[in-house]
PDB file of N, CA and C in Angstrom:
ATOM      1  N   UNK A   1      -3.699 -17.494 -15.408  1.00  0.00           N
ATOM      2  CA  UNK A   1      -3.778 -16.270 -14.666  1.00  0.00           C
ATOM      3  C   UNK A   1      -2.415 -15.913 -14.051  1.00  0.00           C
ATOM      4  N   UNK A   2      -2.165 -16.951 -13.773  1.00  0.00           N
ATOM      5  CA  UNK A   2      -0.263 -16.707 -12.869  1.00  0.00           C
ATOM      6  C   UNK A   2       0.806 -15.561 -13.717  1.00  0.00           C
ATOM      7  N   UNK A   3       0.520 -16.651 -14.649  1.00  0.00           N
ATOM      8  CA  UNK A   3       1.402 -16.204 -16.123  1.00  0.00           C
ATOM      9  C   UNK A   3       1.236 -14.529 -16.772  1.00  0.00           C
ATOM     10  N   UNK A   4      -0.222 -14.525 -16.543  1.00  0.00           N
ATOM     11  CA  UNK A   4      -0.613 -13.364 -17.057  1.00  0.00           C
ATOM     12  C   UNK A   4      -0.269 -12.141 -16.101  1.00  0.00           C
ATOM     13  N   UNK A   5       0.160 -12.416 -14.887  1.00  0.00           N
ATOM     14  CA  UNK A   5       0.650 -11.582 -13.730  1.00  0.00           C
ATOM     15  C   UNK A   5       1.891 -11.285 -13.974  1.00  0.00           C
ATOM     16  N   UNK A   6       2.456 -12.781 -14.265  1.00  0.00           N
ATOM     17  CA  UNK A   6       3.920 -12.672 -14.392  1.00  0.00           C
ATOM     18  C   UNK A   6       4.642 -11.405 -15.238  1.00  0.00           C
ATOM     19  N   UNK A   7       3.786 -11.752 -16.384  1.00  0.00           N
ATOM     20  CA  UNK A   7       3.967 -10.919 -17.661  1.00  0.00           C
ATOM     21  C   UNK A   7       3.662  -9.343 -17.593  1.00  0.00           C
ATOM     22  N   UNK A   8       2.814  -9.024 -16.755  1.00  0.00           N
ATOM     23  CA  UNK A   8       2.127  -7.631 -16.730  1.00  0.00           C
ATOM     24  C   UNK A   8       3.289  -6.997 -15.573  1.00  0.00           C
ATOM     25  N   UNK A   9       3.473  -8.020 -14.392  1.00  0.00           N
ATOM     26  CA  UNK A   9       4.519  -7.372 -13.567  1.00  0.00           C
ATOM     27  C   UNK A   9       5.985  -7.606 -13.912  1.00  0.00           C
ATOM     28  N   UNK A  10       5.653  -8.119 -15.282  1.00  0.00           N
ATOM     29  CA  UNK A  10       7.375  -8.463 -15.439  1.00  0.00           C
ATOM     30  C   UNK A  10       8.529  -9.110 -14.892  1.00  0.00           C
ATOM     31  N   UNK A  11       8.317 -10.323 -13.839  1.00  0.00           N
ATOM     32  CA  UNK A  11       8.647 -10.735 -12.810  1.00  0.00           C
ATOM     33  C   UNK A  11       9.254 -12.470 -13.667  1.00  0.00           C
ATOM     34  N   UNK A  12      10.492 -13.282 -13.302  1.00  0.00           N
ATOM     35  CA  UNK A  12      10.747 -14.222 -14.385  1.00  0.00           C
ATOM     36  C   UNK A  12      10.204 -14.926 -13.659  1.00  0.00           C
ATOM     37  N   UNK A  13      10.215 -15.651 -12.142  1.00  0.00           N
ATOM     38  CA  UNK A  13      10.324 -17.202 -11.446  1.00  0.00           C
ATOM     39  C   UNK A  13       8.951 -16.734 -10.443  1.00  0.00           C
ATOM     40  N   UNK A  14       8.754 -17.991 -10.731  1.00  0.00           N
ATOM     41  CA  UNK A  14       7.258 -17.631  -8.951  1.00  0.00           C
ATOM     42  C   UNK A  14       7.853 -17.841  -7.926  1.00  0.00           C
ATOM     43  N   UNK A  15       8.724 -17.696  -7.397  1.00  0.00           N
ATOM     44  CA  UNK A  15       9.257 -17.590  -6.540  1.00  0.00           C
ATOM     45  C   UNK A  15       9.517 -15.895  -6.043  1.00  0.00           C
ATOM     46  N   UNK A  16      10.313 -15.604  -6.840  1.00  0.00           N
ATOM     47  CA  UNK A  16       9.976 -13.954  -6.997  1.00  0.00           C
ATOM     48  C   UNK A  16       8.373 -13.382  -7.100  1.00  0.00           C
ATOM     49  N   UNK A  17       7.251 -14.118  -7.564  1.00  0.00           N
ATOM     50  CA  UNK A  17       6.001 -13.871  -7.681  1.00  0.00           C
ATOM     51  C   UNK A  17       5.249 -14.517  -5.941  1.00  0.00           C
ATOM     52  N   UNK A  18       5.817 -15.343  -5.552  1.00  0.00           N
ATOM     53  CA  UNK A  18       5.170 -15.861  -4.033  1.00  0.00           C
ATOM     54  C   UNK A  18       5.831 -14.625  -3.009  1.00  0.00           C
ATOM     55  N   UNK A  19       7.521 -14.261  -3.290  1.00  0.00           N
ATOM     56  CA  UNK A  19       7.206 -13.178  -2.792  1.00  0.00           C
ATOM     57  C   UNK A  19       6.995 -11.779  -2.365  1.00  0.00           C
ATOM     58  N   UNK A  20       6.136 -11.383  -3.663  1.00  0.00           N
ATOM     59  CA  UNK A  20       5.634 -10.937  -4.114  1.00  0.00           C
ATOM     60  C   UNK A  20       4.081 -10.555  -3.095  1.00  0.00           C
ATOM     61  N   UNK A  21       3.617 -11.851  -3.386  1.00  0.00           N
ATOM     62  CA  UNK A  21       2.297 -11.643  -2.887  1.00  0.00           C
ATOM     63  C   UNK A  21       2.268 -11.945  -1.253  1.00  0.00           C
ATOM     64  N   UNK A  22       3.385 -12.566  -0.335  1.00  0.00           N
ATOM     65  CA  UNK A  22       3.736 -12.385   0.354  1.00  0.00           C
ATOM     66  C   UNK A  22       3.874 -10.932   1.080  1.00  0.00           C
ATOM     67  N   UNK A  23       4.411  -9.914   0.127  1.00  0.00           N
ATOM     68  CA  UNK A  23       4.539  -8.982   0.750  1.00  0.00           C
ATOM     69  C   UNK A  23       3.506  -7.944   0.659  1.00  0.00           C
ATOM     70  N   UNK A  24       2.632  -8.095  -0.340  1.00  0.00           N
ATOM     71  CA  UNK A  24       1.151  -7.765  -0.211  1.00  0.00           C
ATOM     72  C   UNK A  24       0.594  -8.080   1.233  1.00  0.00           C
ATOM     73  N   UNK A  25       0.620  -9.303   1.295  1.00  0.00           N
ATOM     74  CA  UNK A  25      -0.610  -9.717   2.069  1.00  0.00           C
ATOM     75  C   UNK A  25       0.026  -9.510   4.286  1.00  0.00           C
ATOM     76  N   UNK A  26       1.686  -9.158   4.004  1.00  0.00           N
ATOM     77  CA  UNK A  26       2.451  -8.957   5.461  1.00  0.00           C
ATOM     78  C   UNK A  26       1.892  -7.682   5.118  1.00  0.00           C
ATOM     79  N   UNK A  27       2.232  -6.538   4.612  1.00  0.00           N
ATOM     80  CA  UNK A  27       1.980  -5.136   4.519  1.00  0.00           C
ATOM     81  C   UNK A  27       0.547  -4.769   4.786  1.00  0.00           C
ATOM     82  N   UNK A  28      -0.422  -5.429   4.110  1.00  0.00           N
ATOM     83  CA  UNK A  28      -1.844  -4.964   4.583  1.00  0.00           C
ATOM     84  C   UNK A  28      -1.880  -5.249   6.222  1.00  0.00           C
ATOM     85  N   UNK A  29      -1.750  -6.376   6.458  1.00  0.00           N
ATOM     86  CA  UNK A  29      -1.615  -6.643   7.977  1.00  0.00           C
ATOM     87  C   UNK A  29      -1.096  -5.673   8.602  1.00  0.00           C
ATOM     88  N   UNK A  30       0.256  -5.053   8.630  1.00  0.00           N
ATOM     89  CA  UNK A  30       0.855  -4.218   9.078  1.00  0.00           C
ATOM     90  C   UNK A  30       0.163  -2.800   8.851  1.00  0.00           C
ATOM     91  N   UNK A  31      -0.687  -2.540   8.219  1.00  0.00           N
ATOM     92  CA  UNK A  31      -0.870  -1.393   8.228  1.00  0.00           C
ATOM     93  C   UNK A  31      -2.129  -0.873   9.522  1.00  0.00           C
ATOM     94  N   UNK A  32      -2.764  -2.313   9.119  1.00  0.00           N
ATOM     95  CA  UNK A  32      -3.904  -2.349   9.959  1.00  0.00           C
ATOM     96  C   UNK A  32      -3.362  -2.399  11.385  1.00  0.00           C
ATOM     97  N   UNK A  33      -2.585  -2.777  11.736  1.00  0.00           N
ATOM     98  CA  UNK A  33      -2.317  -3.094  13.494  1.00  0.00           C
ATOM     99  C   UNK A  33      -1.256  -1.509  13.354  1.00  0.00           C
ATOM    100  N   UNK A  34      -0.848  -0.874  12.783  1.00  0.00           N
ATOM    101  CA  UNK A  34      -0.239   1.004  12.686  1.00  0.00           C
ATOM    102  C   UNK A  34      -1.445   1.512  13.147  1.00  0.00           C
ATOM    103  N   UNK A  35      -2.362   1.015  12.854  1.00  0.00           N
ATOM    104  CA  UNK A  35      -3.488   1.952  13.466  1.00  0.00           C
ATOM    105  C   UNK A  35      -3.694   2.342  14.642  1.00  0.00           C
ATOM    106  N   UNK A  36      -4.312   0.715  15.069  1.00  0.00           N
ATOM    107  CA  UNK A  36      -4.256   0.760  16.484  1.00  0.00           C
ATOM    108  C   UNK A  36      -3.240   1.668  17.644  1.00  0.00           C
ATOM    109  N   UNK A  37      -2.313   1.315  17.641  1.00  0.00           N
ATOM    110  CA  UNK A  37      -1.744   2.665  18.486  1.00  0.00           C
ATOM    111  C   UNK A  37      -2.200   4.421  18.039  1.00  0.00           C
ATOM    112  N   UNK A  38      -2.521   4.261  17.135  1.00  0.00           N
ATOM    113  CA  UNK A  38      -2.548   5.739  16.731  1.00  0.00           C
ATOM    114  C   UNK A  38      -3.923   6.295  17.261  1.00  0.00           C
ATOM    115  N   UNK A  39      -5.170   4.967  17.170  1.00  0.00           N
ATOM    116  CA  UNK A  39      -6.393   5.299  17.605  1.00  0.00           C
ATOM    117  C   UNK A  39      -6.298   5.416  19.331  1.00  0.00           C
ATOM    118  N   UNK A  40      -5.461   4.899  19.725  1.00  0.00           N
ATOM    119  CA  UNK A  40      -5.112   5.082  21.417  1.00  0.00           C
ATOM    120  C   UNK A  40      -4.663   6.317  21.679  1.00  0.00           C
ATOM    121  N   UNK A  41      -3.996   6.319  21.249  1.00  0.00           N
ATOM    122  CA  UNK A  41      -3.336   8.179  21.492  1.00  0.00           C
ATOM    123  C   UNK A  41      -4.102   8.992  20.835  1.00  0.00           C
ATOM    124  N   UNK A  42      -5.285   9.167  20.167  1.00  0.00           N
ATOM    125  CA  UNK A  42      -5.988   9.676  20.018  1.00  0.00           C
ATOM    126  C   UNK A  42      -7.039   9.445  20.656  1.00  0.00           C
ATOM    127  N   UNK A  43      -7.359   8.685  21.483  1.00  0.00           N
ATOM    128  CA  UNK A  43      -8.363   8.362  22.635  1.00  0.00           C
ATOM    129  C   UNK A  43      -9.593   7.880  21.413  1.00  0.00           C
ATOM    130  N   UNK A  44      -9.362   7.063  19.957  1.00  0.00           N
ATOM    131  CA  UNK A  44     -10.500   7.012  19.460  1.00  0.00           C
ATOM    132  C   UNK A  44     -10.756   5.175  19.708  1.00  0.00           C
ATOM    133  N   UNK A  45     -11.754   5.030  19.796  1.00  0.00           N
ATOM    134  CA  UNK A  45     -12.492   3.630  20.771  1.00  0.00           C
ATOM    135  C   UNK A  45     -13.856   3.608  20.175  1.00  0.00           C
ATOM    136  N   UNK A  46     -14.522   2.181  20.547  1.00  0.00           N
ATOM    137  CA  UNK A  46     -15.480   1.526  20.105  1.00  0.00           C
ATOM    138  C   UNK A  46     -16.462   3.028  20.478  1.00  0.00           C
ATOM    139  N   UNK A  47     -16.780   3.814  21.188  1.00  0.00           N
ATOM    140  CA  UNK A  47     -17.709   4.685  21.831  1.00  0.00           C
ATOM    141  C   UNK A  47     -17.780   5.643  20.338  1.00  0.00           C
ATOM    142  N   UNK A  48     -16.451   5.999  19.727  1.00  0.00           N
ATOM    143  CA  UNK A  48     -16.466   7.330  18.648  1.00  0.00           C
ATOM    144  C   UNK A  48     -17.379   6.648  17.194  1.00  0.00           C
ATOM    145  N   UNK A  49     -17.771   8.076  17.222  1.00  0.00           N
ATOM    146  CA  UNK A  49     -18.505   7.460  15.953  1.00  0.00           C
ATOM    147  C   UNK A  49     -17.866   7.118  14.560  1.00  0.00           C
ATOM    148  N   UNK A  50     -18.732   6.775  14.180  1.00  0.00           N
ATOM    149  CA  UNK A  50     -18.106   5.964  12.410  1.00  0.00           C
ATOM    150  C   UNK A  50     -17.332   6.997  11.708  1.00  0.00           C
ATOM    151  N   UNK A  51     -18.615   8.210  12.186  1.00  0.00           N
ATOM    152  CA  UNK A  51     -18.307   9.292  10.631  1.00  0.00           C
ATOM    153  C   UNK A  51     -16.743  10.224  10.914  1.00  0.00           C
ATOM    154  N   UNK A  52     -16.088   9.465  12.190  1.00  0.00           N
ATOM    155  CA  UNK A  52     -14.626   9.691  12.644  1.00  0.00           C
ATOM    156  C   UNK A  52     -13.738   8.486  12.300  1.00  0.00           C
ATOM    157  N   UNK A  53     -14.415   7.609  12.848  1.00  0.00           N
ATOM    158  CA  UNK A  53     -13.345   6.275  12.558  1.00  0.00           C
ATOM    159  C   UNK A  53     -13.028   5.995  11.477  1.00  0.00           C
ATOM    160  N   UNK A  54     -13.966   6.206  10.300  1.00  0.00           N
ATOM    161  CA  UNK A  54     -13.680   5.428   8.685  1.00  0.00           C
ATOM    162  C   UNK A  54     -12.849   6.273   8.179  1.00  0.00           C
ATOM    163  N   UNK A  55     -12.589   7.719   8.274  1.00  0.00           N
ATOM    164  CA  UNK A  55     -11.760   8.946   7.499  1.00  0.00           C
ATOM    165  C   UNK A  55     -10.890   8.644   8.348  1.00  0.00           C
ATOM    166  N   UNK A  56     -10.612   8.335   9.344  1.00  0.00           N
ATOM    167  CA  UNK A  56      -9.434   8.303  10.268  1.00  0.00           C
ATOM    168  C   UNK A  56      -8.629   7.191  10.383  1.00  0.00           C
ATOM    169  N   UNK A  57      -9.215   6.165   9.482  1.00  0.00           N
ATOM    170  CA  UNK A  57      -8.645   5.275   9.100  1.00  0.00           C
ATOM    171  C   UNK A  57      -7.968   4.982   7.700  1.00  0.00           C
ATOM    172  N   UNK A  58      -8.826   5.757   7.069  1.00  0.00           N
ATOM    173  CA  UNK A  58      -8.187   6.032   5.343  1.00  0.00           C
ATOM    174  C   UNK A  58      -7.517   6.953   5.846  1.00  0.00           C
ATOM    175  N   UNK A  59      -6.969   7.682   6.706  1.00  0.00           N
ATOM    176  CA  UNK A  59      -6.045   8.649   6.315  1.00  0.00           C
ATOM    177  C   UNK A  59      -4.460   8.330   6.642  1.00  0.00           C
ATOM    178  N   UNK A  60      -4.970   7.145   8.077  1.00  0.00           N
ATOM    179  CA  UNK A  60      -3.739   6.391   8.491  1.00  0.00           C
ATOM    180  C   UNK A  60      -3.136   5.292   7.963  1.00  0.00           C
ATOM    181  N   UNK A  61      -4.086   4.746   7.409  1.00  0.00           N
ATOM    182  CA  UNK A  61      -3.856   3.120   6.649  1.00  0.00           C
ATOM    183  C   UNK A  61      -3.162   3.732   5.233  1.00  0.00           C
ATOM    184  N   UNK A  62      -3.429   4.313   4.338  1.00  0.00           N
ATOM    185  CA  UNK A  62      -3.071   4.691   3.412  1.00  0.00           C
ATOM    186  C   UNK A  62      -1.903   5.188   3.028  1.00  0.00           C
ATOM    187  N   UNK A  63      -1.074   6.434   3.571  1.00  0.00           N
ATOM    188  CA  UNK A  63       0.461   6.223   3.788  1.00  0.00           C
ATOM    189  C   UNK A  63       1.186   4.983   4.621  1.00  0.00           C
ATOM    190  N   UNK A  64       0.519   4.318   5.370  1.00  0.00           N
ATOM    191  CA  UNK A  64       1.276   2.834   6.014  1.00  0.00           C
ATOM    192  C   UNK A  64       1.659   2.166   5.095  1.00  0.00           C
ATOM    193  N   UNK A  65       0.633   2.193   4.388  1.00  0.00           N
ATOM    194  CA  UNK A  65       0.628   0.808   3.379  1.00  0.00           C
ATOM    195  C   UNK A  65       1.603   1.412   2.467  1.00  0.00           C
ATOM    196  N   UNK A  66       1.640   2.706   1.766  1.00  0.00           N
ATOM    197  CA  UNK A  66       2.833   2.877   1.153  1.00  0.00           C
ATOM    198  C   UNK A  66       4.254   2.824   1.512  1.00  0.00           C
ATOM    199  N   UNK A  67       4.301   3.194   2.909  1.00  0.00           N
ATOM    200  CA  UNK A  67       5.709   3.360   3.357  1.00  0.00           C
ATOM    201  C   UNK A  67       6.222   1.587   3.443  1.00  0.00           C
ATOM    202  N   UNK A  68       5.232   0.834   4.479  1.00  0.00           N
ATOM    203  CA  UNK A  68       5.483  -0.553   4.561  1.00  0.00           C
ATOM    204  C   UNK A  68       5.637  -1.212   3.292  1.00  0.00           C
ATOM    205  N   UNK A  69       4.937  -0.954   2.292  1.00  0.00           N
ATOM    206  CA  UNK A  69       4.962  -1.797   1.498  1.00  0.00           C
ATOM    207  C   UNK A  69       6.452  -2.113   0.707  1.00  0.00           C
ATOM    208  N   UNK A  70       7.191  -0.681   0.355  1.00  0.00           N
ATOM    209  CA  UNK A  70       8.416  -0.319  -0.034  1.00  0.00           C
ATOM    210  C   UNK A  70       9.447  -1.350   1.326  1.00  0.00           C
ATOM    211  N   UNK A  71       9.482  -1.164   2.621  1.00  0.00           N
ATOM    212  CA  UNK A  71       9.991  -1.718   3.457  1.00  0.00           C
ATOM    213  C   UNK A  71      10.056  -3.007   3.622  1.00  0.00           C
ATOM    214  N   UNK A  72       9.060  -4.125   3.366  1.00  0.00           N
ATOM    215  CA  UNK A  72       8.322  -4.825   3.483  1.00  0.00           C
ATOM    216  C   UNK A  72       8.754  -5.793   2.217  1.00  0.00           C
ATOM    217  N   UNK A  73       8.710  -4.740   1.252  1.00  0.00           N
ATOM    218  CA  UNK A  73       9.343  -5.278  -0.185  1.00  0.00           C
ATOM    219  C   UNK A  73      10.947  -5.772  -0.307  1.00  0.00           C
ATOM    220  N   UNK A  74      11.273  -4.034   1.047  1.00  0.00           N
ATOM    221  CA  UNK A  74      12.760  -4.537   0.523  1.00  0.00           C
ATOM    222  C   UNK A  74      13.504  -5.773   1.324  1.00  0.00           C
ATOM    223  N   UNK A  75      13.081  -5.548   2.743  1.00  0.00           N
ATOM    224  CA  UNK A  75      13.379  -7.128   3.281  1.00  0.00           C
ATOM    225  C   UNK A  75      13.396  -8.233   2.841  1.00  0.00           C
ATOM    226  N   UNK A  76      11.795  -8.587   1.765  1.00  0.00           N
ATOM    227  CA  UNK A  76      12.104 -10.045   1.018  1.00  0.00           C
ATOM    228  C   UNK A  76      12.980  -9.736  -0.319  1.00  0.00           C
ATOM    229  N   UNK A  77      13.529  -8.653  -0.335  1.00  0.00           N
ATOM    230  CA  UNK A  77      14.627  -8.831  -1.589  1.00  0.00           C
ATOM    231  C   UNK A  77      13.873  -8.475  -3.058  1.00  0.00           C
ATOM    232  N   UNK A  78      12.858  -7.593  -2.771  1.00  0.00           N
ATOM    233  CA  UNK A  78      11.976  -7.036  -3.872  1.00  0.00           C
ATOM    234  C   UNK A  78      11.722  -5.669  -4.104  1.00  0.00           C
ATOM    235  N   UNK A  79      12.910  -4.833  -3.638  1.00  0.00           N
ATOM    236  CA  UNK A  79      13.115  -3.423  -3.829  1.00  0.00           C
ATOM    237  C   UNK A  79      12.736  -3.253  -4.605  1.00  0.00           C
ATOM    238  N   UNK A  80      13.353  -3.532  -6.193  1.00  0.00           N
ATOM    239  CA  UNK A  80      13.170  -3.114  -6.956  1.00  0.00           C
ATOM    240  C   UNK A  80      11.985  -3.173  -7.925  1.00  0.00           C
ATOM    241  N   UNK A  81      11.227  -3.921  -7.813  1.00  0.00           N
ATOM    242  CA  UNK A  81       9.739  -4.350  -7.921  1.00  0.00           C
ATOM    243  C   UNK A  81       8.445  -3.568  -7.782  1.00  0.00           C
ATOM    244  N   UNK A  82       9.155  -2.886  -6.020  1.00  0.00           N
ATOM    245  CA  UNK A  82       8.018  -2.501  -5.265  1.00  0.00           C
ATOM    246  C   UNK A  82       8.360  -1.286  -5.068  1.00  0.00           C
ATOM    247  N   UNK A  83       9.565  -0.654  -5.430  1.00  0.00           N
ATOM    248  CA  UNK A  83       9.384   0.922  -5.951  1.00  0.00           C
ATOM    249  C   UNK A  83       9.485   1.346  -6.974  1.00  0.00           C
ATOM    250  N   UNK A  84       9.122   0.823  -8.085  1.00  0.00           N
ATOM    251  CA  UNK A  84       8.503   1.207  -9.287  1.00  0.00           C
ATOM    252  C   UNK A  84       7.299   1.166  -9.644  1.00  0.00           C
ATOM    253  N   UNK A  85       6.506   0.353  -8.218  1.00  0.00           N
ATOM    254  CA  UNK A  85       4.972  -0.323  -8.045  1.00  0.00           C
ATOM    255  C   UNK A  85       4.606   1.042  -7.253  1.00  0.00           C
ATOM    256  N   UNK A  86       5.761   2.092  -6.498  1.00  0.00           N
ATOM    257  CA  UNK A  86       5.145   2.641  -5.674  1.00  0.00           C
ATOM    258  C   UNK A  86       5.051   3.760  -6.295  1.00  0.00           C
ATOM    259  N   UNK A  87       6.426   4.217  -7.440  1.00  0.00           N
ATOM    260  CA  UNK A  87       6.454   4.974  -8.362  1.00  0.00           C
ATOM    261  C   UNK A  87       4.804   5.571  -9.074  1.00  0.00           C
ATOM    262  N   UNK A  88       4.404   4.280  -9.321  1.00  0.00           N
ATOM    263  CA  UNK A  88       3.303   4.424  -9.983  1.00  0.00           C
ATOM    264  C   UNK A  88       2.019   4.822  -9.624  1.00  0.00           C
ATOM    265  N   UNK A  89       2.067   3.963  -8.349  1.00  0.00           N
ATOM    266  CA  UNK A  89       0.728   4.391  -7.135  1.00  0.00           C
ATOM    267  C   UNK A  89       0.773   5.732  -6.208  1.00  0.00           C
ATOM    268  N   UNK A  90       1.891   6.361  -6.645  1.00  0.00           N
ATOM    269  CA  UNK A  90       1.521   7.974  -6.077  1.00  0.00           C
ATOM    270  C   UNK A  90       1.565   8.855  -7.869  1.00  0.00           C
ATOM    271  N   UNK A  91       1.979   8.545  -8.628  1.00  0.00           N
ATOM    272  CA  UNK A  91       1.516   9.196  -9.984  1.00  0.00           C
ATOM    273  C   UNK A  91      -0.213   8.803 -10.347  1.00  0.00           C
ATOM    274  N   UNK A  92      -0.333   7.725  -9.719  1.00  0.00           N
ATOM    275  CA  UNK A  92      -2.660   7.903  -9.891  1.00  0.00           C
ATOM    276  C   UNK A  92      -2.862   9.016  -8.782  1.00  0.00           C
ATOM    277  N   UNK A  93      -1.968   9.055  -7.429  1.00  0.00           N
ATOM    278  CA  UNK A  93      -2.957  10.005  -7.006  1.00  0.00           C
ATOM    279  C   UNK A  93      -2.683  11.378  -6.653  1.00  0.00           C
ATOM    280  N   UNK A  94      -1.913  11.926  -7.618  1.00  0.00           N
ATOM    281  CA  UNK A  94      -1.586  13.228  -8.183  1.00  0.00           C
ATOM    282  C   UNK A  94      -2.671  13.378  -9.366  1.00  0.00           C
ATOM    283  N   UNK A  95      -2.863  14.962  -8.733  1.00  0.00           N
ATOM    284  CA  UNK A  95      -3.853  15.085  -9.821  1.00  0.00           C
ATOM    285  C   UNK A  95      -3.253  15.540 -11.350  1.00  0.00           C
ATOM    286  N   UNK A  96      -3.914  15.052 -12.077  1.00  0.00           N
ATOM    287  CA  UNK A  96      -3.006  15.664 -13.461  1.00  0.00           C
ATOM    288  C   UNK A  96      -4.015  16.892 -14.382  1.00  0.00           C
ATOM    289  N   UNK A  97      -3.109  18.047 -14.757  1.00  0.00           N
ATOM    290  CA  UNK A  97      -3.660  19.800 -14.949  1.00  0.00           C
ATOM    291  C   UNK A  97      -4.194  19.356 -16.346  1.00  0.00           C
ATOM    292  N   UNK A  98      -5.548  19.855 -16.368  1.00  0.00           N
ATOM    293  CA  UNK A  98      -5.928  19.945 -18.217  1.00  0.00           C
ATOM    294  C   UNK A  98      -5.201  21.136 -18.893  1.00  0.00           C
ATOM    295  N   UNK A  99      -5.462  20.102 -19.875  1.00  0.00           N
ATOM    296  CA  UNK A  99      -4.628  21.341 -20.854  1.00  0.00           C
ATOM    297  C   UNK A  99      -5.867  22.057 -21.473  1.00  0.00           C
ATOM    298  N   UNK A 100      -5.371  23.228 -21.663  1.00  0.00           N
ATOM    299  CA  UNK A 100      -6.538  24.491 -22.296  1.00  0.00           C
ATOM    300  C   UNK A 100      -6.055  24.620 -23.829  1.00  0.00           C
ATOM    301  N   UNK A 101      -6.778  24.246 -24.730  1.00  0.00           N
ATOM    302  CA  UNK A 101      -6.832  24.334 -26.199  1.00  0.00           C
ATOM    303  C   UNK A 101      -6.573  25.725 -26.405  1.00  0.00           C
ATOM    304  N   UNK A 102      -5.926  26.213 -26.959  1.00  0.00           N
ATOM    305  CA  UNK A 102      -6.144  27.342 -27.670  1.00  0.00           C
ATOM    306  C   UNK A 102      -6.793  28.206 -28.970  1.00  0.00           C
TER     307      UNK A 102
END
């Protein structure tokens, strides 16, 4: 399975692959504690309801994790890795135009 990572992310040494997943697993963290201040200054707390908190959390967590992750990447020396990773993860969520047959 390692190998098969290696190969798909194109990556030579696990070392470069530890950190790698290193910076996965600092960045999710980080995105999650970005929140928190943001839900304070928005006065949102255990009292607000769900059908606020869960959209208000995909809306904040979701650019974090992109911006951190690029940041996050480039500190352990994996720039280049993790913006071609990011390259890719805003081309899924662009929508793409059908084409009309003629």
């Amino acid at each position: 399975m390692l190998q098969k990572l290696k190969n798909r992310w194109k990556i030579e040494s696990n070392f470069q692959f530890i950190l790698i997943l290193i910076t996965f697993s600092v960045t999710g963290s980080l995105a999650v504690m970005v929140r928190r201040p943001i839900f304070e200054y928005l006065s949102i707390d255990s009292t607000t309801s769900l059908w606020i908190k869960i959209p208000m959390s995909i809306l904040i967590i979701t650019p974090s994790y992109q911006v951190l992750l690029v940041i996050v990447g480039s500190v352990l020396g994996q720039h280049k890795f993790f913006w071609a990773f990011e390259k890719k993860m805003l081309n899924r969520f662009q929508f793409k135009k059908k084409k009309i047959d003629a």
